[in-house]
PDB file of N, CA and C in Angstrom:
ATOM      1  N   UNK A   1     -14.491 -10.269   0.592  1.00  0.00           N
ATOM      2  CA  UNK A   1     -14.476 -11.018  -0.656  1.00  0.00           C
ATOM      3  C   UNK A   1     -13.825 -12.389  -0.463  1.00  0.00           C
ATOM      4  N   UNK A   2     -13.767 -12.888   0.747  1.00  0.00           N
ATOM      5  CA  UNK A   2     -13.632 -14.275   1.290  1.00  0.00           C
ATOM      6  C   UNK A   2     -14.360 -14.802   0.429  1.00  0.00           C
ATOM      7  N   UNK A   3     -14.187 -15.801   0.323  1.00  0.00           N
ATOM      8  CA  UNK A   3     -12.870 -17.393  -0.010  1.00  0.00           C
ATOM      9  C   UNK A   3     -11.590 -16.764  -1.631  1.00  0.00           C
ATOM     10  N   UNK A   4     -12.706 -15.336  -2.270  1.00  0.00           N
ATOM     11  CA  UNK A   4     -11.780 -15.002  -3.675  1.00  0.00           C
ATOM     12  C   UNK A   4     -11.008 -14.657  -2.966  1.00  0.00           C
ATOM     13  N   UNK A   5     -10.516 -13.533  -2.127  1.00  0.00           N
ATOM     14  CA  UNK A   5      -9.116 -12.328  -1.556  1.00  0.00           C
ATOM     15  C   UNK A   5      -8.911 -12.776  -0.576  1.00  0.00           C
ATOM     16  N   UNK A   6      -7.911 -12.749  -0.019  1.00  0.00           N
ATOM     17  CA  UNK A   6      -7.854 -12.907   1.656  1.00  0.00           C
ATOM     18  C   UNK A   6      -7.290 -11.705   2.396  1.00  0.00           C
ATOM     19  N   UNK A   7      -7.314 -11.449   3.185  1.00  0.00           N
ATOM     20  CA  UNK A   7      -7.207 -10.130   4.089  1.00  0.00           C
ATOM     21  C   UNK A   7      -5.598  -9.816   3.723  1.00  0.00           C
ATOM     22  N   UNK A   8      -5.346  -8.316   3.732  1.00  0.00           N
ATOM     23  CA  UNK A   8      -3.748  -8.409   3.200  1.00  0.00           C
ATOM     24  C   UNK A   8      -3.064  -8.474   1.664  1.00  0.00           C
ATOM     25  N   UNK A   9      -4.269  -9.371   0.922  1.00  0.00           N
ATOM     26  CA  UNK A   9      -3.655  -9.299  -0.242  1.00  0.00           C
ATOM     27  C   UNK A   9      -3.309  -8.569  -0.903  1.00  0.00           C
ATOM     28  N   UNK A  10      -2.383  -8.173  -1.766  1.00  0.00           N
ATOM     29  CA  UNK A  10      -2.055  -6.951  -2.460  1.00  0.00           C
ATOM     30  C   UNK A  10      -2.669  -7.137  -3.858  1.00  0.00           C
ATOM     31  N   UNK A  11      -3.729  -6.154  -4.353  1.00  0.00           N
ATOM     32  CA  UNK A  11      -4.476  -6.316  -5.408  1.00  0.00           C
ATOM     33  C   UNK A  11      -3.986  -4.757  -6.479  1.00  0.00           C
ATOM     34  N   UNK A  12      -4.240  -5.245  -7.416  1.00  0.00           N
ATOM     35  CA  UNK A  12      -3.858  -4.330  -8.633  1.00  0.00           C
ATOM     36  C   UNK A  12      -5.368  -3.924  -9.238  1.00  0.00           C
ATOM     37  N   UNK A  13      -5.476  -2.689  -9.064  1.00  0.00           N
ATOM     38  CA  UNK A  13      -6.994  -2.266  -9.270  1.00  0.00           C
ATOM     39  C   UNK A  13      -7.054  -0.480 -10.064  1.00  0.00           C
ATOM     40  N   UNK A  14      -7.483  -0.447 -10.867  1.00  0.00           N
ATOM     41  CA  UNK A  14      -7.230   0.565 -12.052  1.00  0.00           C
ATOM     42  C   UNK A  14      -8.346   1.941 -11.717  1.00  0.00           C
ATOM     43  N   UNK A  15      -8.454   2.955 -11.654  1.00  0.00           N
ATOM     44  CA  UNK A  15      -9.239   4.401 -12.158  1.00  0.00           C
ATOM     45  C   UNK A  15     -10.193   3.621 -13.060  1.00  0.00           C
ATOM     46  N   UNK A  16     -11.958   3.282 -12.696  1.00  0.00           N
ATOM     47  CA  UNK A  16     -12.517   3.248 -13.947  1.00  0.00           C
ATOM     48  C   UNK A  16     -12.599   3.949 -14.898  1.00  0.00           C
ATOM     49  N   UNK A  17     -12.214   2.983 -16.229  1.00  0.00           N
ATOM     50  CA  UNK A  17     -12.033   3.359 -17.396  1.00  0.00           C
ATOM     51  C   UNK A  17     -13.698   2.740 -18.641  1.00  0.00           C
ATOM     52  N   UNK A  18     -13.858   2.295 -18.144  1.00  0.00           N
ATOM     53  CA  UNK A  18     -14.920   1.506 -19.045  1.00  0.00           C
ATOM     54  C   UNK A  18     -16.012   1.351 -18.054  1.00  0.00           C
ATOM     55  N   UNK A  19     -17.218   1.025 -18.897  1.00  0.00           N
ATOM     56  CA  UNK A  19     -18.516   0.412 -18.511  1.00  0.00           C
ATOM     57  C   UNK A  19     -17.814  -0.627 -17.423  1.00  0.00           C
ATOM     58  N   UNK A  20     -18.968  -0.436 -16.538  1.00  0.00           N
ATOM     59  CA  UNK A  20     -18.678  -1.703 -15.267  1.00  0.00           C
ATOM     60  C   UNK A  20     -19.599  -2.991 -15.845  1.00  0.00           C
ATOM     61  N   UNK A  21     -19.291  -3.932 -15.837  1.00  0.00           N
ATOM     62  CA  UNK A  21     -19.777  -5.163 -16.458  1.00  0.00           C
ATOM     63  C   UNK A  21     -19.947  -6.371 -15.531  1.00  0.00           C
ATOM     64  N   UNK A  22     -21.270  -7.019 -15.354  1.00  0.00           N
ATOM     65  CA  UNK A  22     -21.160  -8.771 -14.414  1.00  0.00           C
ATOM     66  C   UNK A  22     -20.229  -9.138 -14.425  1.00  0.00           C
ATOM     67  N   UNK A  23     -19.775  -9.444 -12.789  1.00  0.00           N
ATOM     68  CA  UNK A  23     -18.522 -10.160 -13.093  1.00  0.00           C
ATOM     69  C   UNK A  23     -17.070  -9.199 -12.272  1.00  0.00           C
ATOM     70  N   UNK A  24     -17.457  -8.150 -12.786  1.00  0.00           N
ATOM     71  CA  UNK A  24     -16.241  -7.123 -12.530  1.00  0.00           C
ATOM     72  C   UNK A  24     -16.078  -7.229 -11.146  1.00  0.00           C
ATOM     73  N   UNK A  25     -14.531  -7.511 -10.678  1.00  0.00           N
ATOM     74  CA  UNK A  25     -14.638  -6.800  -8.845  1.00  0.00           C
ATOM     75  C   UNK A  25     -14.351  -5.316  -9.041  1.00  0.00           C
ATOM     76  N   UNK A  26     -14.861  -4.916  -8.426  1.00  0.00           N
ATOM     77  CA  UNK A  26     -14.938  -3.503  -8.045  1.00  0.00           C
ATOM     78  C   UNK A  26     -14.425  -2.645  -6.666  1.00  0.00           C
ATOM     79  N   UNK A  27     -13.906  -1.402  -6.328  1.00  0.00           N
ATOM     80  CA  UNK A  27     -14.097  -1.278  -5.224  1.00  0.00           C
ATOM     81  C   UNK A  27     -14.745   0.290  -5.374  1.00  0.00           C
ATOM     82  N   UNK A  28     -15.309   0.846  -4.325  1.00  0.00           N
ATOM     83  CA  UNK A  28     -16.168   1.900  -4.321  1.00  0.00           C
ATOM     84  C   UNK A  28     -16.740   2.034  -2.303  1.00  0.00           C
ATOM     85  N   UNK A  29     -16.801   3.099  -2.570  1.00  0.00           N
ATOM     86  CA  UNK A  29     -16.893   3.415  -1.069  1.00  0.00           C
ATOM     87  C   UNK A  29     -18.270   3.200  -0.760  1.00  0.00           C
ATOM     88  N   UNK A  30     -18.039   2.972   0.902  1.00  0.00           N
ATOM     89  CA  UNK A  30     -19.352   2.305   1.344  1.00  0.00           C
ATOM     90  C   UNK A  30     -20.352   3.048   1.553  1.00  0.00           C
ATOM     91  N   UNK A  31     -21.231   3.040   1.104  1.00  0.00           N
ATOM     92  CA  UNK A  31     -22.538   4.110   0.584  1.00  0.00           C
ATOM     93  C   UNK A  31     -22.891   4.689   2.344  1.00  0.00           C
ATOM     94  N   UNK A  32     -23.067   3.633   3.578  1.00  0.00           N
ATOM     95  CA  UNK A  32     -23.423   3.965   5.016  1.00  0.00           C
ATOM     96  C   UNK A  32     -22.298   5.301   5.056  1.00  0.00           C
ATOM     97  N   UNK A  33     -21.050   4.425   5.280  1.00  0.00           N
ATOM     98  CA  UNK A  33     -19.451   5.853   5.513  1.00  0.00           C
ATOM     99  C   UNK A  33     -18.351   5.534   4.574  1.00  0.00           C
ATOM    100  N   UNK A  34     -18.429   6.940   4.409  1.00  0.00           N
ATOM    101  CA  UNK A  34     -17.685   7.053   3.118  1.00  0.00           C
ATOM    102  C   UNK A  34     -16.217   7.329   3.168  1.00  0.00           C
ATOM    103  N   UNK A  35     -15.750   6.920   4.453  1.00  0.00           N
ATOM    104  CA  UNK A  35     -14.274   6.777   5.478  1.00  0.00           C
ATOM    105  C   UNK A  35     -14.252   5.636   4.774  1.00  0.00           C
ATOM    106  N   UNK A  36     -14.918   4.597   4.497  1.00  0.00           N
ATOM    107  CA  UNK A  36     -14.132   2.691   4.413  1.00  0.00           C
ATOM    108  C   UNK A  36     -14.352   2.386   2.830  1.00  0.00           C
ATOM    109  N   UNK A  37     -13.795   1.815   1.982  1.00  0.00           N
ATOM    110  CA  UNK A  37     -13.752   1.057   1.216  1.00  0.00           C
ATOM    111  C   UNK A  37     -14.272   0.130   0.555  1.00  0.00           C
ATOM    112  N   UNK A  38     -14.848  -0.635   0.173  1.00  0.00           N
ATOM    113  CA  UNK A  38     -15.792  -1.913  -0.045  1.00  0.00           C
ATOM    114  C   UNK A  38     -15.106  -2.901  -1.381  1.00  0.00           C
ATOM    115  N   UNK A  39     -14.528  -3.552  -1.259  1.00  0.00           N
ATOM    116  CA  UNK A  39     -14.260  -4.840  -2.432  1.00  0.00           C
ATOM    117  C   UNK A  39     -15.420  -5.634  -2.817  1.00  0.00           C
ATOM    118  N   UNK A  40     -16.206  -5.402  -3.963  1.00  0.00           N
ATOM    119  CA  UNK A  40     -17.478  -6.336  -4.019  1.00  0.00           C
ATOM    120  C   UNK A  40     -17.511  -6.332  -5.703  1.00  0.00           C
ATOM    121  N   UNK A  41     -18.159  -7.740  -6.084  1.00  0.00           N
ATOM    122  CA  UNK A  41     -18.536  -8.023  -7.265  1.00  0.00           C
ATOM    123  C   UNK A  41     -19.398  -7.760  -8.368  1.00  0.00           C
ATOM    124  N   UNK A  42     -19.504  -7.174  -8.954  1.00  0.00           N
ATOM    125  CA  UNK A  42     -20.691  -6.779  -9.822  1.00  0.00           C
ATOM    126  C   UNK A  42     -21.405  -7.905 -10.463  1.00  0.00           C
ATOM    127  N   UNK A  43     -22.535  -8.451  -9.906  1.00  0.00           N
ATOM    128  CA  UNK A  43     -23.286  -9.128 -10.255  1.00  0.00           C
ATOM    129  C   UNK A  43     -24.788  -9.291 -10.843  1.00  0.00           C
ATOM    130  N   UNK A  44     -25.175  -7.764 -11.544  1.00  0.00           N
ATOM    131  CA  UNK A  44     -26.220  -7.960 -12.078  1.00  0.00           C
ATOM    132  C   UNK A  44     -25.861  -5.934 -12.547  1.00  0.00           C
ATOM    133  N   UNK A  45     -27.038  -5.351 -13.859  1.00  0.00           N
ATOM    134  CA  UNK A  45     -26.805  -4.162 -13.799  1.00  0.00           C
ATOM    135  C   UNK A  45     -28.357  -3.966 -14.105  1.00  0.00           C
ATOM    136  N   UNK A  46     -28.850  -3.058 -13.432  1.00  0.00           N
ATOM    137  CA  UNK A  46     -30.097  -2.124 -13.832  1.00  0.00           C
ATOM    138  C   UNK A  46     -29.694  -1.330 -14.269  1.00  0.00           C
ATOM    139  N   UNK A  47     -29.820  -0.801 -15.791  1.00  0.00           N
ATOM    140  CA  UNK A  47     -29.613   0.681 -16.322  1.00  0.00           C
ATOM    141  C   UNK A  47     -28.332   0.941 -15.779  1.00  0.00           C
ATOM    142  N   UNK A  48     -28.214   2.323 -14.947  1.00  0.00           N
ATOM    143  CA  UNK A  48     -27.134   2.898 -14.571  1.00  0.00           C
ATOM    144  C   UNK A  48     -26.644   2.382 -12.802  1.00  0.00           C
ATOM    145  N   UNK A  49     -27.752   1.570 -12.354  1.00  0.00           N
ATOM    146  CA  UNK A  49     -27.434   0.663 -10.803  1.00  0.00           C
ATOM    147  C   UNK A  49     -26.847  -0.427 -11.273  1.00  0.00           C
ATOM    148  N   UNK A  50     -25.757  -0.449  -9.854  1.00  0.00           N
ATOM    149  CA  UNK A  50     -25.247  -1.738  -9.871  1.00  0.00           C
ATOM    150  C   UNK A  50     -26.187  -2.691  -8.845  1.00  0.00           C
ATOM    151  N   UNK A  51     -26.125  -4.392  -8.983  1.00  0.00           N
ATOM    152  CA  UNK A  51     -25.838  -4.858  -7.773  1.00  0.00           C
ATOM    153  C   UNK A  51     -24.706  -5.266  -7.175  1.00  0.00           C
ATOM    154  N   UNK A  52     -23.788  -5.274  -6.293  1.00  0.00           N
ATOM    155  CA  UNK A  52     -22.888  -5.507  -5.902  1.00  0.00           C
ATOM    156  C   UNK A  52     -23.217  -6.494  -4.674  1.00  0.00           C
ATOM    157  N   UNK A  53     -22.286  -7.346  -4.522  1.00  0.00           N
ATOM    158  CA  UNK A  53     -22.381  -8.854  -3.964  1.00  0.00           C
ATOM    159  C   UNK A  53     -21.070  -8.680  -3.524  1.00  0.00           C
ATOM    160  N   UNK A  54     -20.693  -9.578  -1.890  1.00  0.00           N
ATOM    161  CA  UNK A  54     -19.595 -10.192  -1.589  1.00  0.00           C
ATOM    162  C   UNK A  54     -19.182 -11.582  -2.201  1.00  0.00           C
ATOM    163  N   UNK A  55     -18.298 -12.112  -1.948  1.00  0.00           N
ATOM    164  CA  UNK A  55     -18.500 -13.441  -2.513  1.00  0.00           C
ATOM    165  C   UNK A  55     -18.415 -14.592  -1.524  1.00  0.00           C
ATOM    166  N   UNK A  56     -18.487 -14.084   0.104  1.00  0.00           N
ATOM    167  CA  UNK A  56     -18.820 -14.788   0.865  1.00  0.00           C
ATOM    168  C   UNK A  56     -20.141 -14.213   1.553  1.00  0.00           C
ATOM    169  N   UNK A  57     -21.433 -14.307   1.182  1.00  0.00           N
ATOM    170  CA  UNK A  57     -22.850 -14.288   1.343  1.00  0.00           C
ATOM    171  C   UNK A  57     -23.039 -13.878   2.728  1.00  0.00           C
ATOM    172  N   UNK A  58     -22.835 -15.298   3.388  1.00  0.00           N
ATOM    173  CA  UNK A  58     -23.073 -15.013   4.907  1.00  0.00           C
ATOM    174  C   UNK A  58     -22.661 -14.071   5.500  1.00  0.00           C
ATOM    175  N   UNK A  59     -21.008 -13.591   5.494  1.00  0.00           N
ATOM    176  CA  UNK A  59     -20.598 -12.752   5.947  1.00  0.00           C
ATOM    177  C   UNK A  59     -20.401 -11.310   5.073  1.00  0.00           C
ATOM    178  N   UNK A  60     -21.074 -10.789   4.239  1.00  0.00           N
ATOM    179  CA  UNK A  60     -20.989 -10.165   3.475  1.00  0.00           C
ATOM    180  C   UNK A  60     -22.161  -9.001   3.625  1.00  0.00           C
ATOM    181  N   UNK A  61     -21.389  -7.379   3.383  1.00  0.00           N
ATOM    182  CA  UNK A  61     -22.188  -6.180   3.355  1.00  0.00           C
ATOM    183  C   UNK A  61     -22.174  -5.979   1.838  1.00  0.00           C
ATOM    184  N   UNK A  62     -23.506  -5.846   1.708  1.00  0.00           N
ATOM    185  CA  UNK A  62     -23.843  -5.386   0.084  1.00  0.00           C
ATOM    186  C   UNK A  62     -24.741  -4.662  -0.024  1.00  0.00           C
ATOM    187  N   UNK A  63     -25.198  -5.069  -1.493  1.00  0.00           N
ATOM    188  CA  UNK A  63     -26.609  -4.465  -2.134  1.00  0.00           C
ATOM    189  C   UNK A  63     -27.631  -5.077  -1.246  1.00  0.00           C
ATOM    190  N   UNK A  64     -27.760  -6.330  -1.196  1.00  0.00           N
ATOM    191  CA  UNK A  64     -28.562  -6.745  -0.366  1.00  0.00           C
ATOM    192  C   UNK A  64     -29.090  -5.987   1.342  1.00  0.00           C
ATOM    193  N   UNK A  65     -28.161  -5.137   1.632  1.00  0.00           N
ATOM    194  CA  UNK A  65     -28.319  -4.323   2.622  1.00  0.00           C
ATOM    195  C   UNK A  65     -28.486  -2.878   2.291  1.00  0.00           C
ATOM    196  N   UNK A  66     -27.454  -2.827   2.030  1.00  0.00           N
ATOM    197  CA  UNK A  66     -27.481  -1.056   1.473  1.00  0.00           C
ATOM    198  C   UNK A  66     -27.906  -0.386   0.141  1.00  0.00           C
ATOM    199  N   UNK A  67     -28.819  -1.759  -0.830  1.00  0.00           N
ATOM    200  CA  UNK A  67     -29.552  -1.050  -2.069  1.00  0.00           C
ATOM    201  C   UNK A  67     -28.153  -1.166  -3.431  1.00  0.00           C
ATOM    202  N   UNK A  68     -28.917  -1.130  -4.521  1.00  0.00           N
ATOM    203  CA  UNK A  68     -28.079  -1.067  -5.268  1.00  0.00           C
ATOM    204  C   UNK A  68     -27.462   0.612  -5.472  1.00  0.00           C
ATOM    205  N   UNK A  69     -26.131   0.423  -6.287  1.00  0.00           N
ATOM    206  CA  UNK A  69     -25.446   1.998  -6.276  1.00  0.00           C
ATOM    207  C   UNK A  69     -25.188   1.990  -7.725  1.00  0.00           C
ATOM    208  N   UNK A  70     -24.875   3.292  -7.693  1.00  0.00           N
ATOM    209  CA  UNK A  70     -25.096   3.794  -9.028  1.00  0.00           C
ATOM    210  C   UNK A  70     -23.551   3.961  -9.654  1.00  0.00           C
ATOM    211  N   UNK A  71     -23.604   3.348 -11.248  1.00  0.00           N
ATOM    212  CA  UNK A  71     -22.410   3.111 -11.814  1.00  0.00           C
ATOM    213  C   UNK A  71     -20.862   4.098 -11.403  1.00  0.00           C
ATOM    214  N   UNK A  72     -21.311   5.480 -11.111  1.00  0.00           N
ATOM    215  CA  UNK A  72     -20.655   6.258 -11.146  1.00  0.00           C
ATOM    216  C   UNK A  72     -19.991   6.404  -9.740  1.00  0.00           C
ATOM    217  N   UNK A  73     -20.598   5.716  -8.918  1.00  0.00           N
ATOM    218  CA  UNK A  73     -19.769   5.630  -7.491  1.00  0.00           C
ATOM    219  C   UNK A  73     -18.580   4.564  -7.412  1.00  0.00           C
ATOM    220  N   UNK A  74     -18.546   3.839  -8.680  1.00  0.00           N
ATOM    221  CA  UNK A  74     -17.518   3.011  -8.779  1.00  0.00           C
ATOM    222  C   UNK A  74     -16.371   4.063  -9.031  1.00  0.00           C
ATOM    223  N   UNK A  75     -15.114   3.614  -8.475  1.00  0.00           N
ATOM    224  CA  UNK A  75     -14.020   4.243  -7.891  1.00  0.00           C
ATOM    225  C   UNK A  75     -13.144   3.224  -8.867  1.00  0.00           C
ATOM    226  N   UNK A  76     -12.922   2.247  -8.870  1.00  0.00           N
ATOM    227  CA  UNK A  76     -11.697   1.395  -9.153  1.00  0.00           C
ATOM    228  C   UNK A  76     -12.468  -0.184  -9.860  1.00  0.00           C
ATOM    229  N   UNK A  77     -11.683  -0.200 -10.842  1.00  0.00           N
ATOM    230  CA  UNK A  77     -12.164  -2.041 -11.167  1.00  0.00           C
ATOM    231  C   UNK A  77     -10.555  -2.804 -11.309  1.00  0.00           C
ATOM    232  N   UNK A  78     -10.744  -3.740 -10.229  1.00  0.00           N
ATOM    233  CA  UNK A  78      -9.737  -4.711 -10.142  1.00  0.00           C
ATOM    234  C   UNK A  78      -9.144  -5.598 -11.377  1.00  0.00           C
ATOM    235  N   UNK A  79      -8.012  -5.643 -12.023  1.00  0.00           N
ATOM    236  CA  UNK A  79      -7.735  -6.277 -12.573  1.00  0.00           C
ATOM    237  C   UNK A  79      -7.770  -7.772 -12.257  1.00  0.00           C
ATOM    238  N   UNK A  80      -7.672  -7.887 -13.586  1.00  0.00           N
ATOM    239  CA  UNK A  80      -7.701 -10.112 -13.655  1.00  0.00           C
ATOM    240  C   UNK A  80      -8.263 -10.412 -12.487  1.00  0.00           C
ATOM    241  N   UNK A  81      -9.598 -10.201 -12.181  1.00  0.00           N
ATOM    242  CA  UNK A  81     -10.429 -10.762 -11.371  1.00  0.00           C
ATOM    243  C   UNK A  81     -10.183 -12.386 -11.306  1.00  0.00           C
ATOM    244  N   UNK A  82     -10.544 -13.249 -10.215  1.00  0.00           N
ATOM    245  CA  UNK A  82     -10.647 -14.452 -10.279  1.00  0.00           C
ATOM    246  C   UNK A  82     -11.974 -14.438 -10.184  1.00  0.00           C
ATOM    247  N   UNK A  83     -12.174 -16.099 -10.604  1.00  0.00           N
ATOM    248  CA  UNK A  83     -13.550 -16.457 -11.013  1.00  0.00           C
ATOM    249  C   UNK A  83     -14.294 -16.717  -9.546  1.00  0.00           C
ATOM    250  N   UNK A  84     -15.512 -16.747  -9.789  1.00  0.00           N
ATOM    251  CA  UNK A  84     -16.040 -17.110  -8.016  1.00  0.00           C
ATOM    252  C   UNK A  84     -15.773 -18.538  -7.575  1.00  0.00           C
ATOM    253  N   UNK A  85     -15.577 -18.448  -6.378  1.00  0.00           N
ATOM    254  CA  UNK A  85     -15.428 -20.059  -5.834  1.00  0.00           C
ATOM    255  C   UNK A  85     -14.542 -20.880  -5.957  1.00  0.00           C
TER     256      UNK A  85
END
């Protein structure tokens, strides 16, 4: 989530409680292995799929690779997100 987080940061991130919404960072495990973690943005919703986005593109594992996931695999939504960029 380069250039928003930087490696290390200590983030405050809640038990979803609510609808996941554009916009939201999220974290949710990585659909390939479900050992690692994933910090990614919610940037679009089909029905009950997310898309999830890094916010550094180039270097970034997402939807764009691994398909969109479904609302309920969301694990955690990060508080007071910062804005992109």
């Amino acid at each position: 989530m380069s250039p928003t987080y930087v490696p290390d940061e200590r983030l405050t991130a809640l038990r979803r409680w609510r609808p996941i919404r554009p916009d939201d960072v999220v974290v949710v495990r990585d659909p390939r292995d479900s050992s690692r973690w994933l910090l990614k943005r919610c940037v679009a919703k089909s029905g009950s799929r997310l898309d999830l986005r890094g916010d550094n593109a180039a270097a970034s594992t997402d939807s764009r690779e691994f398909g969109l996931v479904a609302s309920r695999e969301v694990a955690y939504i990060v508080m007071d997100p910062r804005p992109r960029g």
